[in-house]
C-alpha atoms as a PDB file:
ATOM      1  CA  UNK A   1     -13.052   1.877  -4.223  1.00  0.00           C
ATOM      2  CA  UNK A   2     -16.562   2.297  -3.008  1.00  0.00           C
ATOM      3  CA  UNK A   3     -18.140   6.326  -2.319  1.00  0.00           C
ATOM      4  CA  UNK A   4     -20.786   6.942   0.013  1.00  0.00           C
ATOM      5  CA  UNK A   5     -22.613   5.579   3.612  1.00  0.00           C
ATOM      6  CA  UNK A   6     -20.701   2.484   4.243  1.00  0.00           C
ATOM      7  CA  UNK A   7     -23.936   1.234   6.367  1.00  0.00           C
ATOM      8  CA  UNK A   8     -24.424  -1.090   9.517  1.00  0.00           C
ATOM      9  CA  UNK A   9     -22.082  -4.237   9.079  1.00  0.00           C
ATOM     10  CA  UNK A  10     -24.380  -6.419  11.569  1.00  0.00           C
ATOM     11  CA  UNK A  11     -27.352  -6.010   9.702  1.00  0.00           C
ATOM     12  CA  UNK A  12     -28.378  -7.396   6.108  1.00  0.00           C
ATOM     13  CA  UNK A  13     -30.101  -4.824   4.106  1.00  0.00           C
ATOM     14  CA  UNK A  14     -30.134  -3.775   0.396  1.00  0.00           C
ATOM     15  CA  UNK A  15     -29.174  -0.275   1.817  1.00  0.00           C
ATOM     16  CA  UNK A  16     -25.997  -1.440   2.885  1.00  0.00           C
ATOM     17  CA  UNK A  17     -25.305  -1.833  -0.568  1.00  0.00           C
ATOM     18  CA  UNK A  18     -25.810   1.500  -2.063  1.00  0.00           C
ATOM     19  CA  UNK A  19     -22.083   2.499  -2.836  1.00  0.00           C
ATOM     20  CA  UNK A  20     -20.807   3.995  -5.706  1.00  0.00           C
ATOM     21  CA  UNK A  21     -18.196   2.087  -7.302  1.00  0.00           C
ATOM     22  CA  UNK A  22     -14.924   3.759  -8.524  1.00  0.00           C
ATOM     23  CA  UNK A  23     -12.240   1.948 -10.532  1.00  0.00           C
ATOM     24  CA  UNK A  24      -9.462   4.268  -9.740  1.00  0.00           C
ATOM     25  CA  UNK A  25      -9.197   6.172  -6.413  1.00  0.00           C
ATOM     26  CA  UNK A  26      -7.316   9.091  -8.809  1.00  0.00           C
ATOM     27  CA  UNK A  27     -10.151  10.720 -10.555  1.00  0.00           C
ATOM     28  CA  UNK A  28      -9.919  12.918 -13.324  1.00  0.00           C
ATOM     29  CA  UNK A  29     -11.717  16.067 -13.780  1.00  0.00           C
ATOM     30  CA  UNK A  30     -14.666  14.495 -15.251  1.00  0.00           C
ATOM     31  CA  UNK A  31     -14.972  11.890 -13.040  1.00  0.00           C
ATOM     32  CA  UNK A  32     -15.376  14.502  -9.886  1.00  0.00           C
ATOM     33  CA  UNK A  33     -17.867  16.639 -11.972  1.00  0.00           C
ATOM     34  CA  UNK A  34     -20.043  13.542 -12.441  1.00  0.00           C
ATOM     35  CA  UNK A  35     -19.825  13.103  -8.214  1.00  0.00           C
ATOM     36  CA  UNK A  36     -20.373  16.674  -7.902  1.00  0.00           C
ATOM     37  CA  UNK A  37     -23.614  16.747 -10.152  1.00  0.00           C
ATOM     38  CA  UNK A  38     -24.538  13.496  -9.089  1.00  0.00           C
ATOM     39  CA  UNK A  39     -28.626  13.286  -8.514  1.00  0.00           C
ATOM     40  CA  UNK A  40     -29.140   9.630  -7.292  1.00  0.00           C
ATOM     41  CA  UNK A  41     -31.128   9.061  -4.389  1.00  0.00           C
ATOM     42  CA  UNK A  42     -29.154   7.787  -1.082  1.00  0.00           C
ATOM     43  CA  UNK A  43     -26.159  10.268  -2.268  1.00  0.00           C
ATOM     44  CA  UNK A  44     -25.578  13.882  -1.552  1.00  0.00           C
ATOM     45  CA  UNK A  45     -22.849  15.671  -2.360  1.00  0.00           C
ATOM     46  CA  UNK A  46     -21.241  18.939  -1.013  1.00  0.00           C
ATOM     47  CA  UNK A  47     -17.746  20.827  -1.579  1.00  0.00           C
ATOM     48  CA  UNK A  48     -16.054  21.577   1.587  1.00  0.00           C
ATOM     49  CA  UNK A  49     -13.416  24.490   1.072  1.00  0.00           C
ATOM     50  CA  UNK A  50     -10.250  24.095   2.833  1.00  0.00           C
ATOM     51  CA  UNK A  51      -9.038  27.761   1.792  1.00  0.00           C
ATOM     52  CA  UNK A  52      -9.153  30.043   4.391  1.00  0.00           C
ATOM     53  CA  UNK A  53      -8.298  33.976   4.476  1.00  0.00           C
ATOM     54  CA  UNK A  54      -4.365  33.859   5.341  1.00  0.00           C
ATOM     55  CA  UNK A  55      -5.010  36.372   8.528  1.00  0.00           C
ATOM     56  CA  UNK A  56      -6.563  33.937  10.146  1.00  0.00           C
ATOM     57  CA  UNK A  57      -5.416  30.684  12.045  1.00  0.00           C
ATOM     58  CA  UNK A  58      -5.121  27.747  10.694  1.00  0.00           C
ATOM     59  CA  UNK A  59      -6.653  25.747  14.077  1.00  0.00           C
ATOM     60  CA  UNK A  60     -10.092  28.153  13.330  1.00  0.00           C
ATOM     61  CA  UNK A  61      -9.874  27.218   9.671  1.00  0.00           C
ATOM     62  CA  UNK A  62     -10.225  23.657  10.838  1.00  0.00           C
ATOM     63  CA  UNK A  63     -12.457  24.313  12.880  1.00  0.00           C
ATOM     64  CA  UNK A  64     -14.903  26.107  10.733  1.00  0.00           C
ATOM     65  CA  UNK A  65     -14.216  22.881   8.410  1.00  0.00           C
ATOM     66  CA  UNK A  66     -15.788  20.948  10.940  1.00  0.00           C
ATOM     67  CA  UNK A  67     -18.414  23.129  11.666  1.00  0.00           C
ATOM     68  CA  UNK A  68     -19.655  22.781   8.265  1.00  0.00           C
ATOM     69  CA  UNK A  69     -19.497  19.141   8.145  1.00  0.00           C
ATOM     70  CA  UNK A  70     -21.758  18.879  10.738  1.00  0.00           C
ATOM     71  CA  UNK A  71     -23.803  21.072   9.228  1.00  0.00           C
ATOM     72  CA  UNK A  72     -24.186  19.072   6.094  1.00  0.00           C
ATOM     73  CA  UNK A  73     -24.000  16.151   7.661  1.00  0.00           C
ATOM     74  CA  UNK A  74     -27.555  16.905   9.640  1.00  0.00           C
ATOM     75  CA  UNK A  75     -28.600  18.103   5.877  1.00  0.00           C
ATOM     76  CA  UNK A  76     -28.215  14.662   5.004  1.00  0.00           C
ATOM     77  CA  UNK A  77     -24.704  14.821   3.130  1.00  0.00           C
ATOM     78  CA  UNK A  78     -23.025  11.894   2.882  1.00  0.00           C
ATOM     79  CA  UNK A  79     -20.139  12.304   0.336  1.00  0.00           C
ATOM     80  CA  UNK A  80     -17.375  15.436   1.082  1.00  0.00           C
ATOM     81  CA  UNK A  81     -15.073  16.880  -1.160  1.00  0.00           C
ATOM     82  CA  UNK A  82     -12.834  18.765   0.151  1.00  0.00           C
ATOM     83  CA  UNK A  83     -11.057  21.423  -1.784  1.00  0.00           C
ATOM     84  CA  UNK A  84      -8.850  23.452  -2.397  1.00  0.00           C
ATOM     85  CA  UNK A  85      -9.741  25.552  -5.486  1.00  0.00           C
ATOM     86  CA  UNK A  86     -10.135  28.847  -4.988  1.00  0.00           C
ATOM     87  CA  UNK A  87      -6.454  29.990  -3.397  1.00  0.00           C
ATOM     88  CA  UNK A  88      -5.434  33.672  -4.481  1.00  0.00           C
ATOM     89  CA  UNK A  89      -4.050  36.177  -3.058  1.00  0.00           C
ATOM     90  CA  UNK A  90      -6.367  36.613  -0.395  1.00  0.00           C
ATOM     91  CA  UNK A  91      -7.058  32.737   0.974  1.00  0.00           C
ATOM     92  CA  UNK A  92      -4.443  30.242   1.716  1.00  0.00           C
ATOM     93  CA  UNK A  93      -5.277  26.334   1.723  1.00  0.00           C
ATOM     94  CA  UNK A  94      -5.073  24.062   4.741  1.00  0.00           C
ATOM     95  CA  UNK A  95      -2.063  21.601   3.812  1.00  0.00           C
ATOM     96  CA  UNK A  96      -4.607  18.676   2.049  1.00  0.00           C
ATOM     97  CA  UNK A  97      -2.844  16.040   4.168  1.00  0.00           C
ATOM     98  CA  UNK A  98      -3.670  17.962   7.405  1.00  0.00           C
ATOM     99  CA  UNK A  99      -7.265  18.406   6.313  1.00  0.00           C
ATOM    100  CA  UNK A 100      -8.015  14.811   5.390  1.00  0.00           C
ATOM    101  CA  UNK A 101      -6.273  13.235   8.426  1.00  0.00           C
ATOM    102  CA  UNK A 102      -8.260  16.155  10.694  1.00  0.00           C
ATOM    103  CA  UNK A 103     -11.598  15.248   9.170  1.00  0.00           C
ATOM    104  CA  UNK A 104     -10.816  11.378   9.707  1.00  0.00           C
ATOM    105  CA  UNK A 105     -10.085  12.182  13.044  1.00  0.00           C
ATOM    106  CA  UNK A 106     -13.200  14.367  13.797  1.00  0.00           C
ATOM    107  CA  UNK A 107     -15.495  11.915  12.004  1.00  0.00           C
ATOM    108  CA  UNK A 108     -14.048   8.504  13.738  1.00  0.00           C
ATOM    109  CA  UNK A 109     -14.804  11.066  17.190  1.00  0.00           C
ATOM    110  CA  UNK A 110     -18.095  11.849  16.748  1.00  0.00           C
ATOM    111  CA  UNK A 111     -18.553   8.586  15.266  1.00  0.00           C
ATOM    112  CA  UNK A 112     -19.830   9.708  11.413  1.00  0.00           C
ATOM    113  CA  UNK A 113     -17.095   7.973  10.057  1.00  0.00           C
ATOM    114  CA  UNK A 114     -18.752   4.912   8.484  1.00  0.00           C
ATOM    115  CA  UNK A 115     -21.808   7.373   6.993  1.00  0.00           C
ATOM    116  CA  UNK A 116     -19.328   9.790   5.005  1.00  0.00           C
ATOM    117  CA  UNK A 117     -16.955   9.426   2.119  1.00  0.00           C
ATOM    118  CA  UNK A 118     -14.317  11.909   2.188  1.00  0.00           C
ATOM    119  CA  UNK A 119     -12.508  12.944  -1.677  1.00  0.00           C
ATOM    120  CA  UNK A 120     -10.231  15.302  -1.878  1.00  0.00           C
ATOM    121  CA  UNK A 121     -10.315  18.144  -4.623  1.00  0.00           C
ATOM    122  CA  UNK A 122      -6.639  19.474  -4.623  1.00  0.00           C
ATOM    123  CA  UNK A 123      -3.773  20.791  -6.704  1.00  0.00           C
ATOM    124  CA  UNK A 124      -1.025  19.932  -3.863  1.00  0.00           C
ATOM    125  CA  UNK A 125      -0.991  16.104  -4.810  1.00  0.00           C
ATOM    126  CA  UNK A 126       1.039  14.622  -8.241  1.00  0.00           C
ATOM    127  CA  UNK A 127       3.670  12.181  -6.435  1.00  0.00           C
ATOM    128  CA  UNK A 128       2.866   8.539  -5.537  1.00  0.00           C
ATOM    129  CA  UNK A 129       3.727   9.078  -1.976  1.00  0.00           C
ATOM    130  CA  UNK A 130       1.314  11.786  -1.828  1.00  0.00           C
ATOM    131  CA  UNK A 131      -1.804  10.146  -3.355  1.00  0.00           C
ATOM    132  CA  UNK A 132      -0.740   6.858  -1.034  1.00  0.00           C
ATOM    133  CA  UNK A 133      -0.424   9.145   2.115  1.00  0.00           C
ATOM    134  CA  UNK A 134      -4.214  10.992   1.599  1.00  0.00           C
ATOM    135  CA  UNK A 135      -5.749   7.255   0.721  1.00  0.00           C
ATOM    136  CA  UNK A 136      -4.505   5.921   3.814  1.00  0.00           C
ATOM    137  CA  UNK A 137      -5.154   8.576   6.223  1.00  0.00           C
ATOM    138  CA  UNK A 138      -8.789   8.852   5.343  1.00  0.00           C
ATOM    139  CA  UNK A 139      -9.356   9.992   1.450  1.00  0.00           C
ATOM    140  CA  UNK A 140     -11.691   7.661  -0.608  1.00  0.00           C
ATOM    141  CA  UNK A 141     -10.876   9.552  -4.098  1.00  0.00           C
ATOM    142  CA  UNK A 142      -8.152  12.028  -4.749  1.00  0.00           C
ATOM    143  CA  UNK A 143      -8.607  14.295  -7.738  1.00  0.00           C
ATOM    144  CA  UNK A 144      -5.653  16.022  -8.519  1.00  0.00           C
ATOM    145  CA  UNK A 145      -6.527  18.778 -10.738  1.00  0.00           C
ATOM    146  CA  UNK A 146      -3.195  20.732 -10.761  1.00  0.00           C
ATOM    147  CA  UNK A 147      -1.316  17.379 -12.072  1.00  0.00           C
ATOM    148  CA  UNK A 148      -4.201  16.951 -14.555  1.00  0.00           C
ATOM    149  CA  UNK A 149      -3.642  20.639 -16.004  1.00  0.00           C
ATOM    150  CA  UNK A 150      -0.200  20.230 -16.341  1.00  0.00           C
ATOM    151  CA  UNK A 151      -0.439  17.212 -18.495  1.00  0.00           C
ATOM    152  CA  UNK A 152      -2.658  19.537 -21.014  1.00  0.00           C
ATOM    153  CA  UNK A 153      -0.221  22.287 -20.782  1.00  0.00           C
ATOM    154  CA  UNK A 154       2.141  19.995 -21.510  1.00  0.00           C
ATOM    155  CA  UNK A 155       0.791  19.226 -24.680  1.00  0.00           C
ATOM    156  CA  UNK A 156      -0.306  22.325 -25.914  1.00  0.00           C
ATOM    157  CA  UNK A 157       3.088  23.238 -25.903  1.00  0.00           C
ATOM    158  CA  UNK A 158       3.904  20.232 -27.896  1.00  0.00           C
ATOM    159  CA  UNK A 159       6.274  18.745 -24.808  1.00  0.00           C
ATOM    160  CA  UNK A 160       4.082  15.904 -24.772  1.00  0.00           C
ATOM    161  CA  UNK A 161       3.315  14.056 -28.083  1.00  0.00           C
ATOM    162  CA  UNK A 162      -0.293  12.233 -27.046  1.00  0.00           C
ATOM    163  CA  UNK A 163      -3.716  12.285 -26.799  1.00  0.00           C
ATOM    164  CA  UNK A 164      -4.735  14.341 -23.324  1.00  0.00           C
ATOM    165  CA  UNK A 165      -7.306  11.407 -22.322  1.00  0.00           C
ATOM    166  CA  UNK A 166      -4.509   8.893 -23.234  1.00  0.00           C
ATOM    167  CA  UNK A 167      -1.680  10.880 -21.371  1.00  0.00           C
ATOM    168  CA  UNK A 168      -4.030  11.421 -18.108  1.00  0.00           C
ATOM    169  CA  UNK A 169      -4.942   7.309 -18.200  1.00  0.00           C
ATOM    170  CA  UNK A 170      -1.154   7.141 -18.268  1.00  0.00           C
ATOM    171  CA  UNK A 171      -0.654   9.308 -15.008  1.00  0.00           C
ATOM    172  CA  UNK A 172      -3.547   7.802 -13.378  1.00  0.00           C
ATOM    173  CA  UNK A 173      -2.447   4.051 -14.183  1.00  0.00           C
ATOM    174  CA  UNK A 174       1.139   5.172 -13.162  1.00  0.00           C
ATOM    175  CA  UNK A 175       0.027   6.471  -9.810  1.00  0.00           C
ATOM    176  CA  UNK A 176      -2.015   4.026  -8.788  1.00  0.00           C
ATOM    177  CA  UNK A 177       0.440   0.985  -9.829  1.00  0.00           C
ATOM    178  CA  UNK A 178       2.676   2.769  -7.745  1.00  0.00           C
ATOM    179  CA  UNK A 179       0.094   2.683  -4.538  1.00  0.00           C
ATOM    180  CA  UNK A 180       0.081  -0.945  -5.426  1.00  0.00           C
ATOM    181  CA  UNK A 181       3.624  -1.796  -4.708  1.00  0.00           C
ATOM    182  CA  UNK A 182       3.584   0.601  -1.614  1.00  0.00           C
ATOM    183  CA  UNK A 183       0.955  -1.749  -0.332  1.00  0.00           C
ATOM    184  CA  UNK A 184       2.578  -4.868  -1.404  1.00  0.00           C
ATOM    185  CA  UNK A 185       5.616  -3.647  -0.139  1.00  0.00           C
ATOM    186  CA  UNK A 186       4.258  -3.402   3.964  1.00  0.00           C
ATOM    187  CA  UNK A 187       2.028  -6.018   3.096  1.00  0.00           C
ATOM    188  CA  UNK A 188       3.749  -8.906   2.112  1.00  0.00           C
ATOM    189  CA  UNK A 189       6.433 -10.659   4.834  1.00  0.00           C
ATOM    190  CA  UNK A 190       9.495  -9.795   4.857  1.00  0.00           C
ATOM    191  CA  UNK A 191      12.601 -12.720   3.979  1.00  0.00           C
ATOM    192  CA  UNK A 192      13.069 -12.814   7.460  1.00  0.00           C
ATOM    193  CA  UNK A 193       9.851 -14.186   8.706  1.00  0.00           C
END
């Protein structure tokens, strides 16, 4: 998986190259907090909160979520992250799914697409179908922090006899073999053919 501008396919320059390469499309916590902190020239980060306060619409949340993408994007932003951290109470999120396929959508529209990477920062995701469903409809990285917690609750209350950084390469190598065979699966022709 490759993070940040994807650059101008019908032109040769060493710019097009400047991607950040990730092995796994699930990232754990420390692999989003290196993005986040990131200070490499040609990338700039921002966190894009898809909580909103739960008296207000979910169309305006949306839309505010686009308003600040422009915003950035004119800042020079060029990696998103989405998330939704920060629910009490008070905020709801916008359905992670929803918000990834609406920022693909408003990005491919006003044509910003191929100069933003989009990850999502969210605790709705810890299926295979779910992590396959946000990669296809726009996400470039899915952290899923909830699913990562779990795992160390889990073995702080001795449920789960392993090493957390052993357990969480388990999930992550788990979820993603799983996206492989989804792929294979409406990839490859069927008997028929």
């Amino acid at each position: 998986v490759y993070i940040g501008e994807d650059g101008n396919l019908l032109e040769e320059k060493p710019i097009n190259c400047q991607v950040l390469k990730v092995n796994n499309p699930i990232l754990t916590n420390t692999d989003l907090m290196k993005i986040k902190s990131m200070k490499v020239e040609g990338f700039k980060v921002v966190v894009l909160p898809i909580i909103y306060y739960k008296n207000t619409s979910m169309e305006k949340a949306i839309d505010r979520l686009f308003v600040e993408a422009d915003r950035h994007y004119r800042e020079g932003v060029n990696i998103f992250v989405l998330s939704d951290r920060g629910v009490d109470e008070n905020h709801v999120a916008i359905p992670s799914l929803l918000a990834v396929s609406a920022m693909q959508d408003y990005l491919v529209r006003t044509k910003k697409r191929t100069k933003v990477s989009v990850i999502l920062e969210s605790g709705e995701p810890r299926e295979v179908h779910h992590f396959a469903t946000l990669l296809g409809f726009g996400a470039s990285a899915v952290n899923p922090y909830l699913a990562l917690d779990s795992i160390r609750e889990l073995i702080d209350l001795g449920m789960l006899n392993k090493d957390y950084y052993a357990a969480v390469d388990d999930y992550n190598r788990a979820v993603l073999s799983g996206i492989v065979k989804i792929c294979l699966l409406y990839t490859s022709p069927s008997p028929r053919d």
